[in-house]
C-alpha atoms as a PDB file:
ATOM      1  CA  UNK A   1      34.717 -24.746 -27.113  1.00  0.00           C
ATOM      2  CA  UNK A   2      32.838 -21.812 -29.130  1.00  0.00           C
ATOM      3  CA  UNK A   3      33.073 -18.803 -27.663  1.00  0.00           C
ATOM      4  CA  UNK A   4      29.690 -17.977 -26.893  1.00  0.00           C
ATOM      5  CA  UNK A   5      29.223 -21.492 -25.374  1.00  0.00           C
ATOM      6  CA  UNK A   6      32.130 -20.787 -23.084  1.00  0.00           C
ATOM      7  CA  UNK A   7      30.115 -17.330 -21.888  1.00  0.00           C
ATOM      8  CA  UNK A   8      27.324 -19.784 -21.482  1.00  0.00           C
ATOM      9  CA  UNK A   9      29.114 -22.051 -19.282  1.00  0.00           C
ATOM     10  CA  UNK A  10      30.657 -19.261 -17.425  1.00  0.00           C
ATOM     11  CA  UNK A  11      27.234 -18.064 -16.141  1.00  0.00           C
ATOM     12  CA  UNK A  12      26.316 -21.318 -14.909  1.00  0.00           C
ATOM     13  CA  UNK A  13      27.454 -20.932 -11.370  1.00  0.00           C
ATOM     14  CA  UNK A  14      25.853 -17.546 -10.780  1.00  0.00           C
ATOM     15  CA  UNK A  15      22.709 -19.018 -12.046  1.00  0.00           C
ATOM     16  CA  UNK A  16      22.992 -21.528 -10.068  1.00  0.00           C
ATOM     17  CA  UNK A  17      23.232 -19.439  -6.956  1.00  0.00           C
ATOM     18  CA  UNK A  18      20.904 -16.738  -8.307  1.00  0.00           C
ATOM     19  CA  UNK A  19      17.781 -19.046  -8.814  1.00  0.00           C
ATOM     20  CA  UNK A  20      17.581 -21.359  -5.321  1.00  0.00           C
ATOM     21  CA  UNK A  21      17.877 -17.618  -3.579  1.00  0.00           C
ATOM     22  CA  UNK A  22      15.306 -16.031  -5.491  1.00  0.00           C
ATOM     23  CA  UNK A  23      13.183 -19.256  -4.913  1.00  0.00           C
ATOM     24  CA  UNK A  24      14.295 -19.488  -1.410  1.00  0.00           C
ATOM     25  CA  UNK A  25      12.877 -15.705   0.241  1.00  0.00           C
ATOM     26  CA  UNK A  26       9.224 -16.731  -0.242  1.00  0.00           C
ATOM     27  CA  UNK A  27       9.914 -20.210   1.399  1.00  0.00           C
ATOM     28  CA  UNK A  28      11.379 -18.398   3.976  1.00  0.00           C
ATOM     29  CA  UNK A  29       8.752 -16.080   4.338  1.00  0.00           C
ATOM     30  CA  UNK A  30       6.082 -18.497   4.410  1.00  0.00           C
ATOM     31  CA  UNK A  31       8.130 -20.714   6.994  1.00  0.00           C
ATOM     32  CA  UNK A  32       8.446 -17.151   9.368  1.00  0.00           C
ATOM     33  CA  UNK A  33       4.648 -16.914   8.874  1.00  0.00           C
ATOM     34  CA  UNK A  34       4.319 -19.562  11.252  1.00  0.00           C
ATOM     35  CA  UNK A  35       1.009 -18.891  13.570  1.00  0.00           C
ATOM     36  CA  UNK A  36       2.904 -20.821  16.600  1.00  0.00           C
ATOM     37  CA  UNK A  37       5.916 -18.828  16.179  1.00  0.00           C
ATOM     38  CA  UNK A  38       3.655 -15.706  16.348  1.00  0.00           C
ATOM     39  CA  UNK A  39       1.918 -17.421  19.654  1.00  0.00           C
ATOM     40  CA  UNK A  40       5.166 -18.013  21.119  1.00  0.00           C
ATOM     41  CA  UNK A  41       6.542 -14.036  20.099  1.00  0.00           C
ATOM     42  CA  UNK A  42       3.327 -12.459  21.562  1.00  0.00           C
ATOM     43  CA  UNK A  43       3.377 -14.593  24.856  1.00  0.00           C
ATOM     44  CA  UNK A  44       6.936 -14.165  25.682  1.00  0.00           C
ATOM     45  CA  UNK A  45       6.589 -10.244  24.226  1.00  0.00           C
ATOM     46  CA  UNK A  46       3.628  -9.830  25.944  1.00  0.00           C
ATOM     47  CA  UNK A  47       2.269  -8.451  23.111  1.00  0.00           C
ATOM     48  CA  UNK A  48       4.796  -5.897  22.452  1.00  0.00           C
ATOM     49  CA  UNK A  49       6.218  -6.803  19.228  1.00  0.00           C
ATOM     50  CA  UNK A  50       9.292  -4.872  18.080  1.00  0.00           C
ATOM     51  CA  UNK A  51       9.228  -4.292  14.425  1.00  0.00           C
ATOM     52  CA  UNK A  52      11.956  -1.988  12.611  1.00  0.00           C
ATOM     53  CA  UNK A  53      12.563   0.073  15.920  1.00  0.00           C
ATOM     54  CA  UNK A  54       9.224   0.383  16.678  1.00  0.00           C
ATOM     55  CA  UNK A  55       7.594  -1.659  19.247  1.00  0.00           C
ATOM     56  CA  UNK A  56       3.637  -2.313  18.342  1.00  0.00           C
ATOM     57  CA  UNK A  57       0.885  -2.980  21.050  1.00  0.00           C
ATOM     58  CA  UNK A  58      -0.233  -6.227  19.074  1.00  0.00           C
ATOM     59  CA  UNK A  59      -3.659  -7.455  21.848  1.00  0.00           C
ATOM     60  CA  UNK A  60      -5.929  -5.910  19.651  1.00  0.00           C
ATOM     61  CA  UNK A  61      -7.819  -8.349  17.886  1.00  0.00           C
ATOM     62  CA  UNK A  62      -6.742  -7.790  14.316  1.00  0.00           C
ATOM     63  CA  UNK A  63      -3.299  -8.921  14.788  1.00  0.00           C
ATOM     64  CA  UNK A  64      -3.631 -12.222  14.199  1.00  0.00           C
ATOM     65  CA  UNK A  65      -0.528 -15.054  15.177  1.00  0.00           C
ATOM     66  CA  UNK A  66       0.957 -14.896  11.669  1.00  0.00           C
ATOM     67  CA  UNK A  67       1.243 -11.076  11.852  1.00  0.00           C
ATOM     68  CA  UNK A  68       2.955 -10.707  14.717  1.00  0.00           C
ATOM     69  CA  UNK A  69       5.213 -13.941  13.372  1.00  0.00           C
ATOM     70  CA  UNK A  70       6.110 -11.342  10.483  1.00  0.00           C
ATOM     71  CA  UNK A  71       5.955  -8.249  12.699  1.00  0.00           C
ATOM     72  CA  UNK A  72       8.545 -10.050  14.743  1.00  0.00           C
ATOM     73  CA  UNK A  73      10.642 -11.099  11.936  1.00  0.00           C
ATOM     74  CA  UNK A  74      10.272  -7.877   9.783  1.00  0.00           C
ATOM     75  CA  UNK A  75       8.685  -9.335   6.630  1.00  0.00           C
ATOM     76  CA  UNK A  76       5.666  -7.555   7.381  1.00  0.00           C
ATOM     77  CA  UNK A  77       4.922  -4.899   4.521  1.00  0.00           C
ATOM     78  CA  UNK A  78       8.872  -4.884   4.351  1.00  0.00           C
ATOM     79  CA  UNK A  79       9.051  -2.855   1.399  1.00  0.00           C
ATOM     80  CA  UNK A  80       6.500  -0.136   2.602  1.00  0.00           C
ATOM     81  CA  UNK A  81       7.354   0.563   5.729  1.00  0.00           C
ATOM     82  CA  UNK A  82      11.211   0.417   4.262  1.00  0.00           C
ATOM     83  CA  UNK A  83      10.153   2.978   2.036  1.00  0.00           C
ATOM     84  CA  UNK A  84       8.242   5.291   4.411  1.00  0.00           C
ATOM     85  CA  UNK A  85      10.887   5.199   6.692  1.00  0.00           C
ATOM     86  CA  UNK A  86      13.513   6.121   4.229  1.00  0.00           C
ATOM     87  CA  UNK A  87      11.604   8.648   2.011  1.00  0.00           C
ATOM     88  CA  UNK A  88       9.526  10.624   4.706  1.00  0.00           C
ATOM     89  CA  UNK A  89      11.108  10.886   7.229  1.00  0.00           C
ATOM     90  CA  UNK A  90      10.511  14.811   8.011  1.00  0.00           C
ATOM     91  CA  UNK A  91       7.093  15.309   6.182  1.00  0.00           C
ATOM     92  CA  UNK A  92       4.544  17.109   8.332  1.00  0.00           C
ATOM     93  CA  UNK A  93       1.516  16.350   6.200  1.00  0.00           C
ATOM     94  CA  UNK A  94       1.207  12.709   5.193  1.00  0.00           C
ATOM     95  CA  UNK A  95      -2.294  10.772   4.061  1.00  0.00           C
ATOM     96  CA  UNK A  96      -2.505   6.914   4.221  1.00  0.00           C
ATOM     97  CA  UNK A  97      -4.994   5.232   2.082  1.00  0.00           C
ATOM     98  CA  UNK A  98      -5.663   1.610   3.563  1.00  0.00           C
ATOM     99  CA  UNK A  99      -3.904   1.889   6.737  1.00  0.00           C
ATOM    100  CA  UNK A 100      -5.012  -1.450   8.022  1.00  0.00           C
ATOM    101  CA  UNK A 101      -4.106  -2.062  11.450  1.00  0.00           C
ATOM    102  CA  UNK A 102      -1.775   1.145  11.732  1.00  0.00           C
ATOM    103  CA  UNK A 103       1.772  -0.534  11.391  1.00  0.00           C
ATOM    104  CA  UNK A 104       2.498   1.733   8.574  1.00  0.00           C
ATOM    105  CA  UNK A 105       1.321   4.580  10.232  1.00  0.00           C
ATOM    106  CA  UNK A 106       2.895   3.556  12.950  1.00  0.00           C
ATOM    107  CA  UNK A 107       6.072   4.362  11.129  1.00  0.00           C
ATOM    108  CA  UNK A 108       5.294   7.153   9.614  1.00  0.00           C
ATOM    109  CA  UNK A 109       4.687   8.928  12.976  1.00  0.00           C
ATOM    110  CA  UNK A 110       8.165   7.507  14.202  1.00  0.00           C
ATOM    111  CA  UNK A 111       9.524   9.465  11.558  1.00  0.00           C
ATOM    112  CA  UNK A 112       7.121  12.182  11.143  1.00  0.00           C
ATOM    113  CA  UNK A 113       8.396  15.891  11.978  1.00  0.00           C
ATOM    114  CA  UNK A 114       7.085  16.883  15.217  1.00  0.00           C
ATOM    115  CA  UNK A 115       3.530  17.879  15.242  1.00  0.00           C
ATOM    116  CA  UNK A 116       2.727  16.320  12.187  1.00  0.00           C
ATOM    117  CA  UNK A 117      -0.687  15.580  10.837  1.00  0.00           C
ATOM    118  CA  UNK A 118      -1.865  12.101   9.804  1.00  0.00           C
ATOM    119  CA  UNK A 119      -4.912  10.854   8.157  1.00  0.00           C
ATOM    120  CA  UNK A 120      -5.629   7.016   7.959  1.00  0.00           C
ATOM    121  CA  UNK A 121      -8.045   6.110   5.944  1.00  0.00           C
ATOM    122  CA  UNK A 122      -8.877   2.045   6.480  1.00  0.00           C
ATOM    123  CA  UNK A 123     -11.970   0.276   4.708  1.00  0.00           C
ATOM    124  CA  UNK A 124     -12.621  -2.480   6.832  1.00  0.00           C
ATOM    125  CA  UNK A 125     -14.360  -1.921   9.921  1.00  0.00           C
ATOM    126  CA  UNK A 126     -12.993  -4.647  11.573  1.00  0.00           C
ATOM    127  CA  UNK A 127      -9.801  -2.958  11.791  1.00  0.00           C
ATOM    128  CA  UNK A 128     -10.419   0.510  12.815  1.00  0.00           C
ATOM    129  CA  UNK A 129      -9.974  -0.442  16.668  1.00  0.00           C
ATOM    130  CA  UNK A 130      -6.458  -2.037  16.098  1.00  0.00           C
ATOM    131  CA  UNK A 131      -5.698   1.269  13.584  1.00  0.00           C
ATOM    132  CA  UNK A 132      -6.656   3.761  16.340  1.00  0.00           C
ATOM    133  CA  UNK A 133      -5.154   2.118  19.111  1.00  0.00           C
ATOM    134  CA  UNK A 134      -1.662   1.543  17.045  1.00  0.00           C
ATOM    135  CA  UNK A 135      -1.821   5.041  15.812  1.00  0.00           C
ATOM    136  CA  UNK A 136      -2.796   6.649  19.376  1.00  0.00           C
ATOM    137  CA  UNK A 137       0.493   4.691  20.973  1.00  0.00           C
ATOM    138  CA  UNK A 138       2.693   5.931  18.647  1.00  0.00           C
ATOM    139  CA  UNK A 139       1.598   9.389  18.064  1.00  0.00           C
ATOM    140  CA  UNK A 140       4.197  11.410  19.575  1.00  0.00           C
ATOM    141  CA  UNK A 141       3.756  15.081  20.959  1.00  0.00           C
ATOM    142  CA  UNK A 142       1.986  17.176  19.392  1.00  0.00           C
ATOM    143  CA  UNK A 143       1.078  14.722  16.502  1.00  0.00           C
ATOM    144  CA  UNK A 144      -2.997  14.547  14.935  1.00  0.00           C
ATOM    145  CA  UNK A 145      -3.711  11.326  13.691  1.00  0.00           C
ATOM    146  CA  UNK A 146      -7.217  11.131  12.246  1.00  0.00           C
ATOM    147  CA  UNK A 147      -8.566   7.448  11.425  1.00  0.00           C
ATOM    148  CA  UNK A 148     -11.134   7.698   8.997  1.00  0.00           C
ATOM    149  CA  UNK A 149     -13.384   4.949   7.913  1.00  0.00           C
ATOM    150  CA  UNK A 150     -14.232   4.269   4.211  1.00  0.00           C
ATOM    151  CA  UNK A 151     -13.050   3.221   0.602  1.00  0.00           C
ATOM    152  CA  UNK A 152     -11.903   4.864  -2.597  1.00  0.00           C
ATOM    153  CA  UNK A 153     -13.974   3.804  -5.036  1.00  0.00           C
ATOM    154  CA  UNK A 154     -12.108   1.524  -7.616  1.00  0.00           C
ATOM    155  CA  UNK A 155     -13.915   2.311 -10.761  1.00  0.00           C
ATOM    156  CA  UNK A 156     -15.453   5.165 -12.306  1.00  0.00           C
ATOM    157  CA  UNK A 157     -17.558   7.384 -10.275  1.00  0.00           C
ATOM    158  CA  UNK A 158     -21.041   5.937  -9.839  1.00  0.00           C
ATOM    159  CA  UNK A 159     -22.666   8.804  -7.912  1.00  0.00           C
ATOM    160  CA  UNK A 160     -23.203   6.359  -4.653  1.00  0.00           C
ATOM    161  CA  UNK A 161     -22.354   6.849  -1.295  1.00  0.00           C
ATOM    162  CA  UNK A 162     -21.144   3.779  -0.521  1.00  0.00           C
ATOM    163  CA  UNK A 163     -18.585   0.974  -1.980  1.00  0.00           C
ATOM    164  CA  UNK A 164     -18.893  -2.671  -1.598  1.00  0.00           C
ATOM    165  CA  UNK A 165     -15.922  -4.494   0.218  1.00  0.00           C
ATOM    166  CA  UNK A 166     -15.034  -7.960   0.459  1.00  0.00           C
ATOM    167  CA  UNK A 167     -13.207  -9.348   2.827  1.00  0.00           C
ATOM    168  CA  UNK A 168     -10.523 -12.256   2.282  1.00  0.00           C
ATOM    169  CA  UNK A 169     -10.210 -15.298   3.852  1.00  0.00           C
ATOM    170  CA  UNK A 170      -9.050 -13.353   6.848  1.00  0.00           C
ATOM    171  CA  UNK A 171     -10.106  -9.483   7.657  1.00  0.00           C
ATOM    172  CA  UNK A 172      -6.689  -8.688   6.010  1.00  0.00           C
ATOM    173  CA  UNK A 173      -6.595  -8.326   2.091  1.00  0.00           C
ATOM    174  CA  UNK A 174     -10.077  -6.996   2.005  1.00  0.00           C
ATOM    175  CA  UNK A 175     -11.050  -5.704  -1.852  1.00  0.00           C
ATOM    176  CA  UNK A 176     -13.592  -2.829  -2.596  1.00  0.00           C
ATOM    177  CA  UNK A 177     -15.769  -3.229  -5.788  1.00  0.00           C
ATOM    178  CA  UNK A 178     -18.626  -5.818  -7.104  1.00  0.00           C
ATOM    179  CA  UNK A 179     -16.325  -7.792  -9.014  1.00  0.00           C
ATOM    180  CA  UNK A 180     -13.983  -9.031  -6.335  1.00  0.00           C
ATOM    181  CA  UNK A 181     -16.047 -12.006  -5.973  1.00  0.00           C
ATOM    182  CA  UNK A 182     -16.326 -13.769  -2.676  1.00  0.00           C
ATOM    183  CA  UNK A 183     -18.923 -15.257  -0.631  1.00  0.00           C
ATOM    184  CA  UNK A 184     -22.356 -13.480  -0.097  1.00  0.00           C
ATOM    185  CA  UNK A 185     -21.264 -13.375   3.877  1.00  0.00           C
ATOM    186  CA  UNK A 186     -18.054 -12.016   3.443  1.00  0.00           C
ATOM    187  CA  UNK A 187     -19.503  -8.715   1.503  1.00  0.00           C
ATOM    188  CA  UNK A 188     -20.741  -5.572   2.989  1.00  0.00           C
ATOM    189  CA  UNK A 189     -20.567  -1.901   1.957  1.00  0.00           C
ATOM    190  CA  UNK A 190     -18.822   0.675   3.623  1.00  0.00           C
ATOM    191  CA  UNK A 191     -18.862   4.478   2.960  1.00  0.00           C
ATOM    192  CA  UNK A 192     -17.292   5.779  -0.057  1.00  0.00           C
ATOM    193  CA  UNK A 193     -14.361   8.607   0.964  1.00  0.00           C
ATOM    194  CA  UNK A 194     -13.612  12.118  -1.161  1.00  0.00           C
ATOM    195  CA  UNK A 195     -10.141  12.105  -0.650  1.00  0.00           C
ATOM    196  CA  UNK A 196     -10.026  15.287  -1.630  1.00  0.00           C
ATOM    197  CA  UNK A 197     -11.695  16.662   1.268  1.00  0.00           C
ATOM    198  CA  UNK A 198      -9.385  15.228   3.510  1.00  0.00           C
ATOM    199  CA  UNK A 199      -6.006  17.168   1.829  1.00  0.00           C
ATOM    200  CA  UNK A 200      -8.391  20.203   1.699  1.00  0.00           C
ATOM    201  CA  UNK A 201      -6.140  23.301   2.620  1.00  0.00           C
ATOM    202  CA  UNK A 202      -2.598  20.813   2.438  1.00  0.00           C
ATOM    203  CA  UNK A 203       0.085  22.737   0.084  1.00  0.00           C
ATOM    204  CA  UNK A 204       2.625  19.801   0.789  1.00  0.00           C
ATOM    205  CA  UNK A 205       1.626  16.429   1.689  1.00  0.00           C
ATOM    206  CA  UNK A 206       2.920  12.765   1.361  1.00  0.00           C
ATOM    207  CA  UNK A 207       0.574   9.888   0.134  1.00  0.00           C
ATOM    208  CA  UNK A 208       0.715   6.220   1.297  1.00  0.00           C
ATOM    209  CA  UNK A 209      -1.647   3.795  -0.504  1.00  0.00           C
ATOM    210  CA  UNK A 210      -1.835   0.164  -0.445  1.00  0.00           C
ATOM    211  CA  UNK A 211      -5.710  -0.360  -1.353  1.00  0.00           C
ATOM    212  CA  UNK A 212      -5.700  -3.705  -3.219  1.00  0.00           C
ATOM    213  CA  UNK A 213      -6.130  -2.694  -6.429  1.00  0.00           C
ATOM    214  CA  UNK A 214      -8.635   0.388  -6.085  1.00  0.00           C
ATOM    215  CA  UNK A 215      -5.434   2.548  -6.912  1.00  0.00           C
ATOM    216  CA  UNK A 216      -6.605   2.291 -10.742  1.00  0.00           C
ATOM    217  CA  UNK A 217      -8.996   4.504 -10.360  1.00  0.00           C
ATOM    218  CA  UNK A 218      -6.658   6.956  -8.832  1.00  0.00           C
ATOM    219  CA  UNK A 219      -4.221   6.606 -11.464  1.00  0.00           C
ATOM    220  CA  UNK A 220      -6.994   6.483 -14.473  1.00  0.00           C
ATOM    221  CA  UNK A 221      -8.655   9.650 -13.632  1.00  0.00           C
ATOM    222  CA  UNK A 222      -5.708  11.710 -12.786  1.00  0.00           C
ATOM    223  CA  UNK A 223      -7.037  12.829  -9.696  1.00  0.00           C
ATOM    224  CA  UNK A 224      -6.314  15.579  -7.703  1.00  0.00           C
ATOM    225  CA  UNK A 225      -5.317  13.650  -4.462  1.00  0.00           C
ATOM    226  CA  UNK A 226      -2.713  12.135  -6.351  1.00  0.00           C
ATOM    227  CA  UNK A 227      -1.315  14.391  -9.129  1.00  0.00           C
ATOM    228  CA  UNK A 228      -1.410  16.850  -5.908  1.00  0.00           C
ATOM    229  CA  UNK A 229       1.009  14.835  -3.944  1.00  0.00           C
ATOM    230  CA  UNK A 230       4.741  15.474  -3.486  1.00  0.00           C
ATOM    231  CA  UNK A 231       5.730  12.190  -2.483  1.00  0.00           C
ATOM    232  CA  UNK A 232       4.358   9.051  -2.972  1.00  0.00           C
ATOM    233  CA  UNK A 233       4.459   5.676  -1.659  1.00  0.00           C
ATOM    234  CA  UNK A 234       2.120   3.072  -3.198  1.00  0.00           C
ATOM    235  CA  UNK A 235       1.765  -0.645  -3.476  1.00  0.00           C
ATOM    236  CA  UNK A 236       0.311  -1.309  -7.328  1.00  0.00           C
ATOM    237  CA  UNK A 237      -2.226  -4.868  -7.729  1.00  0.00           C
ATOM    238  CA  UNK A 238      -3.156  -6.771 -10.148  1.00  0.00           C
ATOM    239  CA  UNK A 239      -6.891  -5.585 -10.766  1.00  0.00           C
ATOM    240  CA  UNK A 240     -10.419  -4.822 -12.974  1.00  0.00           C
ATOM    241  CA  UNK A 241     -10.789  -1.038 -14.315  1.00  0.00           C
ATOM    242  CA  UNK A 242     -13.882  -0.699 -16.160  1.00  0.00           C
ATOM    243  CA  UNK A 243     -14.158  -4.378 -16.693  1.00  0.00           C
ATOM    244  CA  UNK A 244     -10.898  -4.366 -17.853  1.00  0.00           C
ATOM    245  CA  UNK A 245      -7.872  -6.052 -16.667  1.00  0.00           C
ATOM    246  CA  UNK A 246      -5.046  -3.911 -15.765  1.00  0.00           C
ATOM    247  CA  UNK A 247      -1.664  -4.855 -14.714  1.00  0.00           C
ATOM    248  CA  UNK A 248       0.895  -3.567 -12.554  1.00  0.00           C
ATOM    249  CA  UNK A 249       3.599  -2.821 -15.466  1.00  0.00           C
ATOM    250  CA  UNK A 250       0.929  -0.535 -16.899  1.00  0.00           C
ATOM    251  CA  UNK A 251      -0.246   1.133 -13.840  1.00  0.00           C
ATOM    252  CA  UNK A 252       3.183   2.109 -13.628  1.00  0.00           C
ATOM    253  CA  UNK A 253       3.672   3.001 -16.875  1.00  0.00           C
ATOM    254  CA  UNK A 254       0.568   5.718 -16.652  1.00  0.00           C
ATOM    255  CA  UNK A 255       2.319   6.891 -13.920  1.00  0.00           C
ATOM    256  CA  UNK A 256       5.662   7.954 -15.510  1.00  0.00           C
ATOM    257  CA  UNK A 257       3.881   8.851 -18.252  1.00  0.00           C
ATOM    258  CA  UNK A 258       2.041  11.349 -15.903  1.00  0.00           C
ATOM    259  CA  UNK A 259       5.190  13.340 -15.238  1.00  0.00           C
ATOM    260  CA  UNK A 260       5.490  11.447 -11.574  1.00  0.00           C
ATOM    261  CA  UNK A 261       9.417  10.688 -11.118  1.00  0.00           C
ATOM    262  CA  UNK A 262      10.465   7.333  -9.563  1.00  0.00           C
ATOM    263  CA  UNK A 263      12.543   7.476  -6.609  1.00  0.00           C
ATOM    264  CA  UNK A 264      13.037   3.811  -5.866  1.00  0.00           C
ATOM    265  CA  UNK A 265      11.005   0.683  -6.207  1.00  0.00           C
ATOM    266  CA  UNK A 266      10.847  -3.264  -5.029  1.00  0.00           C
ATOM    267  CA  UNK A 267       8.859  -5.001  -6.287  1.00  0.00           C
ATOM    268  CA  UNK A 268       4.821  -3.719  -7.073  1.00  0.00           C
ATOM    269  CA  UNK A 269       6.084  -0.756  -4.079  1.00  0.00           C
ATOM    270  CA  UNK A 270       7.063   2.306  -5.625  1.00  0.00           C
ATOM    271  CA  UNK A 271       8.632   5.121  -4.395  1.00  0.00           C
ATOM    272  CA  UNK A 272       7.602   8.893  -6.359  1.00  0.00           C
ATOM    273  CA  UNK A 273       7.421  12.055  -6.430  1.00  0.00           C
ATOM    274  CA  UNK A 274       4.570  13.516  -7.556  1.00  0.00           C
ATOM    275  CA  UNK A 275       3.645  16.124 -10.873  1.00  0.00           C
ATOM    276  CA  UNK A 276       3.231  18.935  -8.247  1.00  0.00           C
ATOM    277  CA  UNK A 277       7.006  19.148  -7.082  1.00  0.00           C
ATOM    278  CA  UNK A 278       9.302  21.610  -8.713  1.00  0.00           C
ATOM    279  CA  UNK A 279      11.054  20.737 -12.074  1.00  0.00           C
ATOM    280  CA  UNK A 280       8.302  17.763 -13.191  1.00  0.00           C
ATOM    281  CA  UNK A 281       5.383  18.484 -14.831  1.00  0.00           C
ATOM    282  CA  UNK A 282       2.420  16.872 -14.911  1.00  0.00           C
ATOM    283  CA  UNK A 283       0.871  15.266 -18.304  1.00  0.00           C
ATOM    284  CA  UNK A 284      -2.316  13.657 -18.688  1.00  0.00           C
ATOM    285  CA  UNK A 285      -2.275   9.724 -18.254  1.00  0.00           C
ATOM    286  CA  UNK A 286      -1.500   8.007 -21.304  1.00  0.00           C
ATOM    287  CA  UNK A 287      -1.473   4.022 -22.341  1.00  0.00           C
ATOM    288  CA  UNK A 288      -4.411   1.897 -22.652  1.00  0.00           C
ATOM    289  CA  UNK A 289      -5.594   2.621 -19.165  1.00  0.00           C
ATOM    290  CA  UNK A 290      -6.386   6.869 -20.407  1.00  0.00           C
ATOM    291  CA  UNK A 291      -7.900   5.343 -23.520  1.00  0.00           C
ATOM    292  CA  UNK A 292     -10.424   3.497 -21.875  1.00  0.00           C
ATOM    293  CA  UNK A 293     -11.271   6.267 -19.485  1.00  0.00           C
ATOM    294  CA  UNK A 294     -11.645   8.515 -22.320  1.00  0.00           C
ATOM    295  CA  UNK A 295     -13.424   6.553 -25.145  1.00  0.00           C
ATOM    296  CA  UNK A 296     -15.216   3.822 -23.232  1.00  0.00           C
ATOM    297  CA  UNK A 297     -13.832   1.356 -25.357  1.00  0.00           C
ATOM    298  CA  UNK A 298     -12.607  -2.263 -24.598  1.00  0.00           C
ATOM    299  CA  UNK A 299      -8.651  -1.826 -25.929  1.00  0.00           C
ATOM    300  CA  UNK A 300      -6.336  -4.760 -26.208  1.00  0.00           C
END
């Protein structure tokens, strides 16, 4: 047999293996997604699902059957909350852009130094009384948590007050901006957040985003909530920037080419610290992404 058909044929058994499992974690999270599971979890919990050592209050209405099903079985926001309670554990300052129903922030207060400060920031309004009721249980002594309601803009500044937000088929996975389609019903506009104001005065701060996509126009403009972070932990999307498509390879790529240095990633979750810590420096962004912002122009 030639040699490099041998090597081939030698592979073939970790292949084999390597492809059912990488097929198999989805199935398996879509089979723990189960709403009856999540029925049966909450009734015999009595709502008090534990999730990575941290038991969540999950009556509120927002937490539907098949989030406490993944609450229950950890494959909620797995990587995130992983991350946060890795990475910031300590921090005293931390801001959380789409904070949802306050699981995440729910975390970072478990591992928060004492007395820390914590801003949520959350879009939809339908899930402000879940995120101040999670956030309020597990604020420990001592702790601010601040739940603020509004969206980051996800294009370039328009000079309005408000953003439009549609929601997805459920109130989770809402999307801020005109061209995330939906129905007529399912759109309404919130108030549009400076993020800026609400670091004002911070000389050290984490930042936790997961905003479906609105993160673009973070990463595009270079701005000062971000570039001003020390640590970051952010969920990229697939999304529209200027009526352009942008992908989650090259919003990471603008990053690094920022000067931010990766600490870990899985997946679109990335783990890094930011231009303003000691020993990186921060450059301009770079790629197609800073073209467009600069010239206006279509590229690719």
């Amino acid at each position: 047999m030639p040699a490099g058909l041998a090597g081939t044929v030698s592979r073939w058994p970790e292949a084999l293996i390597r492809e059912p499992v990488r097929h198999a974690k989805p199935l398996a999270g879509q089979l723990l997604s189960n709403p009856a599971l999540g029925v049966l979890i909450s009734s015999a919990t009595r709502n008090r699902i534990r999730n990575n050592g941290v038991r969540i209050d999950t009556s509120p209405a927002g937490f539907s059957a098949v989030v406490k099903a993944q609450l229950a079985f950890g494959i909620y926001e797995s990587a995130e909350i992983r991350f946060i309670r890795q990475y910031l554990s300590g921090w005293s300052r931390v801001l959380e852009l789409g904070a949802s129903l306050g699981v995440t922030a729910a975390h970072i207060l478990d591992v928060a130094a004492p007395g820390a400060e914590v801003v949520c920031v959350e879009a939809n309004p339908h899930l402000l009384a879940a995120l101040r009721a999670t956030t309020a249980a597990a604020a420990k002594a001592g702790a601010r948590v601040t739940a603020v309601h509004g969206a980051v803009p996800p294009g370039p500044p328009a000079g309005s007050g408000s953003v439009e937000l549609t929601l997805g088929r459920s109130h989770l996975g809402s999307r801020a901006g005109p061209g995330a389609g939906g129905k007529p019903g399912r759109r309404l506009r919130v108030p549009a957040v400076d993020v800026s104001e609400l670091v004002r005065g911070w000389t050290r701060y984490a930042l936790v985003c997961d905003i479906e996509g609105a993160e673009a126009a973070l990463i595009a403009s270079a701005h000062p909530v971000l570039t001003g972070a020390s640590r970051i932990v952010i969920e990229l999307h697939e999304t529209t920037y200027g009526d352009t498509a942008v992908t989650v390879p090259e919003l990471r790529e603008t990053l690094l080419g920022m000067g931010f240095r990766l600490m870990a990633e899985k997946g679109r979750v990335l783990v890094l610290d930011g231009p303003a810590v000691e020993g990186t420096t921060h450059r301009p962004p770079r790629g197609r992404i800073a073209k467009e912002k600069k010239t206006g122009e279509r590229c690719g």
